[in-house]
N, C-alpha and C. Protein backbone atom coordinates (compact mmCIF):
# COMPACT_ATOMS: atom_id res chain seq x y z
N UNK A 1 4.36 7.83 -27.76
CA UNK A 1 3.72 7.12 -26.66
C UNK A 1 4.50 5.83 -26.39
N UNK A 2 4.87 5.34 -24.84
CA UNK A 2 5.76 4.55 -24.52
C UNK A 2 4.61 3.21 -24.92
N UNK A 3 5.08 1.77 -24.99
CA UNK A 3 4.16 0.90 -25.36
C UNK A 3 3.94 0.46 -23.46
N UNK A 4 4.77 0.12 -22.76
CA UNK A 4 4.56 0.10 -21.19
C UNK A 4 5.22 0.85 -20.01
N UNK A 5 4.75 1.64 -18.88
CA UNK A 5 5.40 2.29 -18.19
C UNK A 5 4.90 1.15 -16.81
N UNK A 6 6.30 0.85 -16.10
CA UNK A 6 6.09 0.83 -14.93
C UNK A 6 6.35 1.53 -13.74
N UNK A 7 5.23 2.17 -13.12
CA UNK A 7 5.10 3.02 -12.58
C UNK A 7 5.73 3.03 -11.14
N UNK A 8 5.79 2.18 -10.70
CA UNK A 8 6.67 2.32 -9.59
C UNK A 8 8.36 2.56 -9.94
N UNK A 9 9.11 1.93 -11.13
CA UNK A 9 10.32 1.93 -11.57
C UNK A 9 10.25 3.66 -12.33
N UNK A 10 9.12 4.02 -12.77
CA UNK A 10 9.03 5.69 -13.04
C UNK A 10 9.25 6.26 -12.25
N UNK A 11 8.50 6.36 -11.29
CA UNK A 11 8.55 7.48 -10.17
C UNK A 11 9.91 7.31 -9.38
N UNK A 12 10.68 6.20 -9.29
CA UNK A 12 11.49 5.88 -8.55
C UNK A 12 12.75 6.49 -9.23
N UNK A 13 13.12 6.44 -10.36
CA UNK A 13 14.03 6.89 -11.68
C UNK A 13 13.74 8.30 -12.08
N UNK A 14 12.28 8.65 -11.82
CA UNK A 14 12.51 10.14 -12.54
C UNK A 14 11.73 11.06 -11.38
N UNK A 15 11.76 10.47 -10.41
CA UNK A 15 10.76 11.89 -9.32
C UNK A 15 9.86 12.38 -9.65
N UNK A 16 9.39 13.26 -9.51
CA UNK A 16 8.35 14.19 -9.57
C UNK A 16 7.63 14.51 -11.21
N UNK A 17 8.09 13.63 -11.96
CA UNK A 17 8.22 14.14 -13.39
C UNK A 17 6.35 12.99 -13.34
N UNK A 18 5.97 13.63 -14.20
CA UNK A 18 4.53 13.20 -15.22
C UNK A 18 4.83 11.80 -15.61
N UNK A 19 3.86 10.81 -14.93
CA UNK A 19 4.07 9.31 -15.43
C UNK A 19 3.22 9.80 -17.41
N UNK A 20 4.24 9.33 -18.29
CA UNK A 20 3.97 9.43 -19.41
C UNK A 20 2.56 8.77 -19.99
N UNK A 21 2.01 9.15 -21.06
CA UNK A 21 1.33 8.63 -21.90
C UNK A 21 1.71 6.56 -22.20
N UNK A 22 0.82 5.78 -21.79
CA UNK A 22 1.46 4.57 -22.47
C UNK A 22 0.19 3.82 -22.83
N UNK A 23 0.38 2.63 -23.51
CA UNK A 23 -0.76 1.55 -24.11
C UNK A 23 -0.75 1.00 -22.91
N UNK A 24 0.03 0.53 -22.09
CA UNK A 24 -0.16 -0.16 -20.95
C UNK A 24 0.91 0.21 -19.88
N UNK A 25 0.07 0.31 -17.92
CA UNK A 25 0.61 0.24 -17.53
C UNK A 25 0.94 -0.68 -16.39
N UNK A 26 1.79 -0.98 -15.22
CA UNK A 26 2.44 -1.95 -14.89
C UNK A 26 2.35 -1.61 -13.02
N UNK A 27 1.74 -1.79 -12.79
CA UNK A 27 1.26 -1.83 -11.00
C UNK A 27 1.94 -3.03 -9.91
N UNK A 28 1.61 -2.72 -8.93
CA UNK A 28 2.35 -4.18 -7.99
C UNK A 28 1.28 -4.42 -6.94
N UNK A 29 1.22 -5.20 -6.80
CA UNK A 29 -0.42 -5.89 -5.71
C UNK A 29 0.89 -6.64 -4.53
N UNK A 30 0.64 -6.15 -3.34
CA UNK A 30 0.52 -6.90 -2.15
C UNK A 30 -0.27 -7.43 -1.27
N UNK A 31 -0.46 -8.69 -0.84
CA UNK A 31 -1.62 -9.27 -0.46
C UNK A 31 -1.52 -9.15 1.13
N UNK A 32 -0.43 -9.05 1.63
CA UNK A 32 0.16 -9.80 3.34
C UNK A 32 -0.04 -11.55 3.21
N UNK A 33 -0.28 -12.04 2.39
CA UNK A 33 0.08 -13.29 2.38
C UNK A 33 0.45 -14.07 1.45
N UNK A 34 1.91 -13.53 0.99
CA UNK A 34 3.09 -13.86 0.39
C UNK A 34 2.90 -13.47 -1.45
N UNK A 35 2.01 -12.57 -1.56
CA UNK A 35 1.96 -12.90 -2.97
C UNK A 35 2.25 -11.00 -3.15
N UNK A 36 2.98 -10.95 -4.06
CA UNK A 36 3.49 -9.61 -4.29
C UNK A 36 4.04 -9.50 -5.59
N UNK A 37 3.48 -8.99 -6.48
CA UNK A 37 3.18 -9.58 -7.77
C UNK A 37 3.13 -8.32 -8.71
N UNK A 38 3.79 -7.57 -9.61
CA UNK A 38 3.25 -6.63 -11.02
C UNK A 38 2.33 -7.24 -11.73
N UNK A 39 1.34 -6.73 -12.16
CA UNK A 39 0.89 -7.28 -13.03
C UNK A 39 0.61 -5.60 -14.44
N UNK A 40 -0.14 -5.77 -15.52
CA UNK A 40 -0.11 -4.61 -16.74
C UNK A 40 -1.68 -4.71 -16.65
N UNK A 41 -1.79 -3.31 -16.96
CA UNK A 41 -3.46 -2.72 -16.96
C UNK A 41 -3.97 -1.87 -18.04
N UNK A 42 -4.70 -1.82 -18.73
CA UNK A 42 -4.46 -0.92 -20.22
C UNK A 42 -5.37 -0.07 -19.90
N UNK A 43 -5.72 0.39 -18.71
CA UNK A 43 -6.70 1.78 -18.65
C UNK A 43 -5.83 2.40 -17.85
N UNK A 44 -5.69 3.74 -18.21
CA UNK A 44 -4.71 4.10 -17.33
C UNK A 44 -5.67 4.59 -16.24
N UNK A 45 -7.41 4.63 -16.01
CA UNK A 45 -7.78 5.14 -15.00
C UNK A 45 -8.79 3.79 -14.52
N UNK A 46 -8.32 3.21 -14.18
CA UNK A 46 -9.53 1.86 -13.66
C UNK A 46 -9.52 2.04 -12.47
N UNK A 47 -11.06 1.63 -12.43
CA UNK A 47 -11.24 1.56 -11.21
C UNK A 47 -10.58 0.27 -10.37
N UNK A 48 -11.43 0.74 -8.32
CA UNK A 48 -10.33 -0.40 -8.17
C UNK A 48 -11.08 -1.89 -7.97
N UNK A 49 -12.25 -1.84 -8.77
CA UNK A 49 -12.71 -3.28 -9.19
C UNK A 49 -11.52 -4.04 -9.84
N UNK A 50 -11.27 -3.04 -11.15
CA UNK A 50 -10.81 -3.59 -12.16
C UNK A 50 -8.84 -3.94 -11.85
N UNK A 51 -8.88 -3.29 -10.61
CA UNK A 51 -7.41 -3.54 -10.29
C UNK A 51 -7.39 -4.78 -9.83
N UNK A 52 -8.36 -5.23 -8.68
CA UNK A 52 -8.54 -6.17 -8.20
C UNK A 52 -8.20 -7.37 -8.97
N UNK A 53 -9.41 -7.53 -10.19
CA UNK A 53 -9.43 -8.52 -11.04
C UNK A 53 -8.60 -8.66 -12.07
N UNK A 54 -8.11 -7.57 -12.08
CA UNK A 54 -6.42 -8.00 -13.00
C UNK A 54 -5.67 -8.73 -11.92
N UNK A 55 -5.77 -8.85 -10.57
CA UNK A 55 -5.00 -9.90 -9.84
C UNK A 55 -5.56 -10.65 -9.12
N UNK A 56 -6.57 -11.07 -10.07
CA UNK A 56 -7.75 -12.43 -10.33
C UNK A 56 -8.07 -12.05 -8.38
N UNK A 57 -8.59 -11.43 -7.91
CA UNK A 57 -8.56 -10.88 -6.39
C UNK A 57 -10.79 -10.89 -6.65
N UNK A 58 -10.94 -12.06 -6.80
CA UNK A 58 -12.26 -12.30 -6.69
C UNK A 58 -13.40 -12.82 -5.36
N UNK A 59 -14.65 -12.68 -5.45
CA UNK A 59 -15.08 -11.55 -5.04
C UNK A 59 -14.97 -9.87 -5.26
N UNK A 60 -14.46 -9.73 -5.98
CA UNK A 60 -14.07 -8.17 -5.74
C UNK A 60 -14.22 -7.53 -4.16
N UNK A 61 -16.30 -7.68 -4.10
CA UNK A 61 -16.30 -6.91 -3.03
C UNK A 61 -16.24 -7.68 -2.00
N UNK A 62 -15.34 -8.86 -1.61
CA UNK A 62 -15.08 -9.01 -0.17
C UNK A 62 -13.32 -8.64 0.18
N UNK A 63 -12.76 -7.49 -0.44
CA UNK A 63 -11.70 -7.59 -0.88
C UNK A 63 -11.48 -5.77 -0.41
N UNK A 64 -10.72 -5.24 0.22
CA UNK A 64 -10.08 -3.66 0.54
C UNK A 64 -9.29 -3.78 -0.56
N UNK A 65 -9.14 -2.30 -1.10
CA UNK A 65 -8.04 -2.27 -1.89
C UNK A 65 -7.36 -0.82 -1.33
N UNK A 66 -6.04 -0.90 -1.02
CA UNK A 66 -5.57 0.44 -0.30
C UNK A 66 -4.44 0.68 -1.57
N UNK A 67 -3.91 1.91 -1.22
CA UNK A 67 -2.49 2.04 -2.33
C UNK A 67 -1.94 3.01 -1.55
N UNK A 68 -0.48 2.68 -1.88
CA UNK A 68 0.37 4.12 -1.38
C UNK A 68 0.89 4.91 -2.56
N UNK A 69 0.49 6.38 -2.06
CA UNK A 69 0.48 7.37 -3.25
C UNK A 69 2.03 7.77 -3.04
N UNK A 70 2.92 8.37 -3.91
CA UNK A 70 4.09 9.20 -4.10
C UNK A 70 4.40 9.59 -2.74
N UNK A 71 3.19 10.50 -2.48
CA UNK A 71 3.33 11.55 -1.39
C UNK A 71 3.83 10.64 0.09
N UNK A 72 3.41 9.05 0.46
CA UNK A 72 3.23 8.49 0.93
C UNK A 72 2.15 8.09 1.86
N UNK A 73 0.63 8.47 0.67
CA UNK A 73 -0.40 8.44 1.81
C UNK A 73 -1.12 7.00 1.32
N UNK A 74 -1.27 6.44 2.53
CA UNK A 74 -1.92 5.20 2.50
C UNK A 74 -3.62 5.63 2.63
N UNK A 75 -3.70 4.98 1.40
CA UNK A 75 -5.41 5.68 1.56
C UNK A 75 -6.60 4.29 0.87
N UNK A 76 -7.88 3.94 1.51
CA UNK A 76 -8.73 2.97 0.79
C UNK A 76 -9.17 3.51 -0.38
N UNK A 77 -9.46 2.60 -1.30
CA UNK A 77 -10.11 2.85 -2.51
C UNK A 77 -12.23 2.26 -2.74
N UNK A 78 -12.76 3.33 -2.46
CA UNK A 78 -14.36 2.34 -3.07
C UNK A 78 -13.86 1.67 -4.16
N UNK A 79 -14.58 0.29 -4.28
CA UNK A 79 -14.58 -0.27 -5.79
C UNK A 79 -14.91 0.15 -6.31
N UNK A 80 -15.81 1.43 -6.77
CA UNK A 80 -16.19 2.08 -8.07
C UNK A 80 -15.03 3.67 -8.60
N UNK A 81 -14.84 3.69 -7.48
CA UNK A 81 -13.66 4.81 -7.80
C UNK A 81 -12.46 4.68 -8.40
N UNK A 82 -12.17 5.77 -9.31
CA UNK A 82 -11.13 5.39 -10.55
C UNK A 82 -9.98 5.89 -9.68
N UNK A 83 -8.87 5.44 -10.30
CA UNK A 83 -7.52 5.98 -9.86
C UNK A 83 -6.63 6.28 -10.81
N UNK A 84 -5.92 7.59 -11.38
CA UNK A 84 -5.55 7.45 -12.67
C UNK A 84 -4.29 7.53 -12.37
N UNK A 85 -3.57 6.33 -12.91
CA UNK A 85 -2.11 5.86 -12.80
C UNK A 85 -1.17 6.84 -12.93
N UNK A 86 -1.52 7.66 -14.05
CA UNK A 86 -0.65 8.40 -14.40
C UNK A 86 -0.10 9.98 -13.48
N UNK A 87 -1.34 10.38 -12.47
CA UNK A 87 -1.00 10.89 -11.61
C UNK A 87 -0.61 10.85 -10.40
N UNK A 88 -1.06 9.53 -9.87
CA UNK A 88 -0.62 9.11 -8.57
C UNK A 88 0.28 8.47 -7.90
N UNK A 89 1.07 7.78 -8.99
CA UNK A 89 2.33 7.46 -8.85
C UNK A 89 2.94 7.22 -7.19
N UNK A 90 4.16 6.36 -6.72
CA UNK A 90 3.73 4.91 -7.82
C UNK A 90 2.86 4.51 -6.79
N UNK A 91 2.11 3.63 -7.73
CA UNK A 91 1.03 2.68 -7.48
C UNK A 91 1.50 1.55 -7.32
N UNK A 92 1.47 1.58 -5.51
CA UNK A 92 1.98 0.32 -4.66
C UNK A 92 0.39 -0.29 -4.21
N UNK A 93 -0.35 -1.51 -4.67
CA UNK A 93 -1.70 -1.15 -4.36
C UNK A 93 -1.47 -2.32 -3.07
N UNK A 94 -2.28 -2.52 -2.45
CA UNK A 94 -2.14 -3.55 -1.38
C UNK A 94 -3.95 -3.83 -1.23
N UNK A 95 -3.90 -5.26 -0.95
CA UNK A 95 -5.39 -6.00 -1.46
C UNK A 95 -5.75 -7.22 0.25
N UNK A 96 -6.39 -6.99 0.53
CA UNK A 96 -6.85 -7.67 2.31
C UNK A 96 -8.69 -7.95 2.01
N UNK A 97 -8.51 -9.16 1.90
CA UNK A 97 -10.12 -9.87 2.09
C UNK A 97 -10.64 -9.75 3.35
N UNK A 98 -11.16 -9.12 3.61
CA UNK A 98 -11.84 -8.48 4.80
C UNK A 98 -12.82 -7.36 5.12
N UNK A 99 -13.57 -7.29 6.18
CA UNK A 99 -14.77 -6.46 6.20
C UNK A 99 -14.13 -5.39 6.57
N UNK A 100 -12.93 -4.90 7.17
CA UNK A 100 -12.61 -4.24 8.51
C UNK A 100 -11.24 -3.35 8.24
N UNK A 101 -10.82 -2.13 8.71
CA UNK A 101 -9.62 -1.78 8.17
C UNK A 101 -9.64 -1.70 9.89
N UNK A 102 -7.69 -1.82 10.16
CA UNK A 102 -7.37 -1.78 11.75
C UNK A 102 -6.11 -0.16 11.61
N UNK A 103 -6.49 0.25 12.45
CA UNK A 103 -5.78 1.62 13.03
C UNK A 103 -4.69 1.33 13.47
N UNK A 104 -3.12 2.10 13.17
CA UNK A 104 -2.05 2.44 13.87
C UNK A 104 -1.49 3.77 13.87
N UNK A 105 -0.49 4.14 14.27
CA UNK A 105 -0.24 5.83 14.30
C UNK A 105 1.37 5.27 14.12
N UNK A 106 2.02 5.95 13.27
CA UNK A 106 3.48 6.16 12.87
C UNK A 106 3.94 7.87 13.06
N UNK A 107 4.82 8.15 14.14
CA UNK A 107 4.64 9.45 14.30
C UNK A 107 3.85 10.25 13.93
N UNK A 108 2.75 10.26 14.79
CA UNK A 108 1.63 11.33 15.49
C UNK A 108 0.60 11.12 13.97
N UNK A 109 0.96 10.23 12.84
CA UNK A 109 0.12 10.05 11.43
C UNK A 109 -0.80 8.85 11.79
N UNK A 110 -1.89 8.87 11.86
CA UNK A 110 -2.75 7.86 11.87
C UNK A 110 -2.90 6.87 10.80
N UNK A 111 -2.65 5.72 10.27
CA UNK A 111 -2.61 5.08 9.41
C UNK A 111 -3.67 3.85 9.58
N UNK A 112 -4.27 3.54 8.25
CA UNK A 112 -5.05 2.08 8.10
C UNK A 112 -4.50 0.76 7.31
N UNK A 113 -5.28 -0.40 8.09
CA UNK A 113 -4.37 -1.48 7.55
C UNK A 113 -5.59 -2.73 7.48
N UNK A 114 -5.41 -3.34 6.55
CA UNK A 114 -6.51 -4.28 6.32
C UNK A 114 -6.47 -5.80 6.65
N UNK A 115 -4.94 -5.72 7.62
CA UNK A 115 -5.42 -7.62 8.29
C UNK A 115 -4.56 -6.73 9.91
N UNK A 116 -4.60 -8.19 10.74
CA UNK A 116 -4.21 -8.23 11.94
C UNK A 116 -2.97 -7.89 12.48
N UNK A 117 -2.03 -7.54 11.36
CA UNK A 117 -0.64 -7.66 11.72
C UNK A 117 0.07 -7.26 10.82
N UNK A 118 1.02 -6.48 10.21
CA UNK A 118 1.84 -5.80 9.82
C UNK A 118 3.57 -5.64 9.97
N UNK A 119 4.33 -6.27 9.41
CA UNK A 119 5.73 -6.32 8.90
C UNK A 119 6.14 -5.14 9.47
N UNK A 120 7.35 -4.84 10.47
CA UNK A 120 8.30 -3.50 10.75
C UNK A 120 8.68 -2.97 9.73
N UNK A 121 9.35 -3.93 8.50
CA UNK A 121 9.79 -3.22 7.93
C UNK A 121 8.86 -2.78 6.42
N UNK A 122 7.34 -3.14 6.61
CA UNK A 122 6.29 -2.47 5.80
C UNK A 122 6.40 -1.05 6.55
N UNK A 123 6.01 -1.12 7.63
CA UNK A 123 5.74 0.06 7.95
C UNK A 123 6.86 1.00 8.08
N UNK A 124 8.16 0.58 8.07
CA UNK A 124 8.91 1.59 7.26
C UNK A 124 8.68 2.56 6.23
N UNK A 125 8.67 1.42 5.28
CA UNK A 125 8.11 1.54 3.88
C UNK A 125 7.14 2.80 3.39
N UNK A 126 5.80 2.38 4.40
CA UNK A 126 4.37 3.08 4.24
C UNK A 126 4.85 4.62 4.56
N UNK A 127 5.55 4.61 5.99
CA UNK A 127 5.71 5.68 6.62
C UNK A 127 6.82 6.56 6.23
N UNK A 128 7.40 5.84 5.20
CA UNK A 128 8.85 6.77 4.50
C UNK A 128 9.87 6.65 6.13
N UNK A 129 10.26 6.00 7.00
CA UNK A 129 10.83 6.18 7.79
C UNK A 129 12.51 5.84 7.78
N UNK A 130 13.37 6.45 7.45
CA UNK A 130 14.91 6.27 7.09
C UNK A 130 15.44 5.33 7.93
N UNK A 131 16.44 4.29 6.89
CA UNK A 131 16.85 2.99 7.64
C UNK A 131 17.65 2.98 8.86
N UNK A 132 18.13 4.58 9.36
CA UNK A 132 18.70 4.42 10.26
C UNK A 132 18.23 5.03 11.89
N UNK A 133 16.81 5.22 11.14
CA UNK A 133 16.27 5.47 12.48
C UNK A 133 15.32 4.25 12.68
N UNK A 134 15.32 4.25 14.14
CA UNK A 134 14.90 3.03 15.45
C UNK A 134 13.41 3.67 15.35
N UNK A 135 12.61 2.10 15.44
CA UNK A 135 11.12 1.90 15.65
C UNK A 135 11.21 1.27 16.96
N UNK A 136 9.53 2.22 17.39
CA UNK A 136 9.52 1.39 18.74
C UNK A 136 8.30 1.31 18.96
N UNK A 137 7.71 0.72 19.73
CA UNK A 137 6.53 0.25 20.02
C UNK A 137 6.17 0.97 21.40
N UNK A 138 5.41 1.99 21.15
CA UNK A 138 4.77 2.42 22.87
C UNK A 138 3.78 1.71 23.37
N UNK A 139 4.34 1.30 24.66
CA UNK A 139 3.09 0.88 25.85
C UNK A 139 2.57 1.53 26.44
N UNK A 140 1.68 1.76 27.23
CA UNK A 140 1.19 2.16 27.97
C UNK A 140 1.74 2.03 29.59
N UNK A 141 1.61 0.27 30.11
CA UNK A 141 2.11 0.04 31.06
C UNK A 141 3.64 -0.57 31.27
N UNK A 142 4.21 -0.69 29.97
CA UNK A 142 5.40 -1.39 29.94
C UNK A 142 6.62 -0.48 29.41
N UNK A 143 7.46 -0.41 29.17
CA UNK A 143 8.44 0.15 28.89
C UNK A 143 8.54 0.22 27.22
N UNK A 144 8.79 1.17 26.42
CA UNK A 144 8.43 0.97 25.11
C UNK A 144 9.08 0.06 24.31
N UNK A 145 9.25 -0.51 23.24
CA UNK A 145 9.74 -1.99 22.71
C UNK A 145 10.52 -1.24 21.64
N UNK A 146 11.68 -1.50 20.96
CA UNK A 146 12.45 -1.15 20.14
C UNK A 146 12.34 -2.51 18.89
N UNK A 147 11.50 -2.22 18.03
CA UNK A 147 10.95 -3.27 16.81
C UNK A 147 12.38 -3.44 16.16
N UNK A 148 12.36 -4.82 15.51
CA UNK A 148 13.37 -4.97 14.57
C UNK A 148 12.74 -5.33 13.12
N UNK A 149 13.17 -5.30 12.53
CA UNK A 149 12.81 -5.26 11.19
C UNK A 149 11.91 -6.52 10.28
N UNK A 150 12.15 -7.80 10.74
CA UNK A 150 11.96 -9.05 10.84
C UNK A 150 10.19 -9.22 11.68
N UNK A 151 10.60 -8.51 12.37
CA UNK A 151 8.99 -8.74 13.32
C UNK A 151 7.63 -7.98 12.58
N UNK A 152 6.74 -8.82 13.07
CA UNK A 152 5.36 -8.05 12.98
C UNK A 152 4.95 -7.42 14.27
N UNK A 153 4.01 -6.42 14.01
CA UNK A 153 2.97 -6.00 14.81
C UNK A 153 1.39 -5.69 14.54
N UNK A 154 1.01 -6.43 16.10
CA UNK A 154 -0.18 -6.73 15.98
C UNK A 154 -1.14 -5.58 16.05
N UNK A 155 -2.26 -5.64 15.02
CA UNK A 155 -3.17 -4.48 15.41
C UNK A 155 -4.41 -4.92 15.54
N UNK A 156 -4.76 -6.19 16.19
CA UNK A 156 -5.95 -6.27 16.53
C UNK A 156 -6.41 -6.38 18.25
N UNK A 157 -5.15 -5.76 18.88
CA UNK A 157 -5.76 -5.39 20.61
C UNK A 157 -6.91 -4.41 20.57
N UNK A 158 -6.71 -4.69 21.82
CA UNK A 158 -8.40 -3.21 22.33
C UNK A 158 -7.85 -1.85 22.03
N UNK A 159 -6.44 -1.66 21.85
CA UNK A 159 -5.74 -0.27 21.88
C UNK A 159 -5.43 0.14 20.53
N UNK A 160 -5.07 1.36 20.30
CA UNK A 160 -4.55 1.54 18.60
C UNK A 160 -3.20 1.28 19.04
N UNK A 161 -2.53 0.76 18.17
CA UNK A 161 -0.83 0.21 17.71
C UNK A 161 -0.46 1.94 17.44
């Protein structure tokens, strides 16, 4: 039994392979406001209270907790629901104090997001989208926008992003 696995540096190094047996493992919390942080968890199935408060993310419940799975699905977590590290790999968790999740679509995939605005090149990221293909922003009445990497977009209009 390994003494710590970090699970995002696992899955990234060995693919598809079984995050191992360990005493502790090693997660990454993104907030959207600047704090992006590993921290070590010794259950390998905690719930996502307990993720929270390993990144002192108190209140718990005024707090979303989303994660992106392997597969690349961005999905919410109830606070009482467990998540077991070792299969879901990696565990990118992302944490938004808020009542409200906001809607966008990344080729024809509907995706959720827990503040107002979102990084181009997160949503790369989320969406697995290869660095050499062009993001763009559809309008409706305007001509569509070709995003650069640097920019955000907003998802709190009347429309889905």
């Amino acid at each position: 039994m390994q003494n710590v696995v970090d699970i995002e540096n696992w899955v990234r190094d060995q693919g598809t392979a079984q995050v191992p047996e360990a005493k502790f493992y090693r997660v990454r919390l993104w907030d959207g406001d600047g704090f992006d942080e590993k921290r070590t968890l010794s259950d390998p199935k905690p719930t996502a209270r307990q993720v929270l408060e390993a990144f002192e993310r108190y209140p718990a419940d005024e707090f979303e907790l989303m994660f992106l799975s392997a597969e690349g699905e961005l999905q919410s977590i109830d606070l009482s629901a467990t998540i077991d590290l070792r299969e879901k790999g990696p565990e990118r968790f992302f944490a938004f104090r808020t009542d409200r999740l906001l809607s966008f679509v990344v080729n024809g995939q509907r995706m959720s997001w827990g503040a107002d605005r979102i990084e181009v090149a997160l949503v790369r990221c989320i969406a697995q989208i290869p660095d050499d293909h062009a993001l763009y922003l559809e309008h409706v009445d305007l001509p569509d926008q070709e995003l650069a990497e640097d920019e955000h977009i907003r998802l709190d209009g009347q429309e889905l992003e």
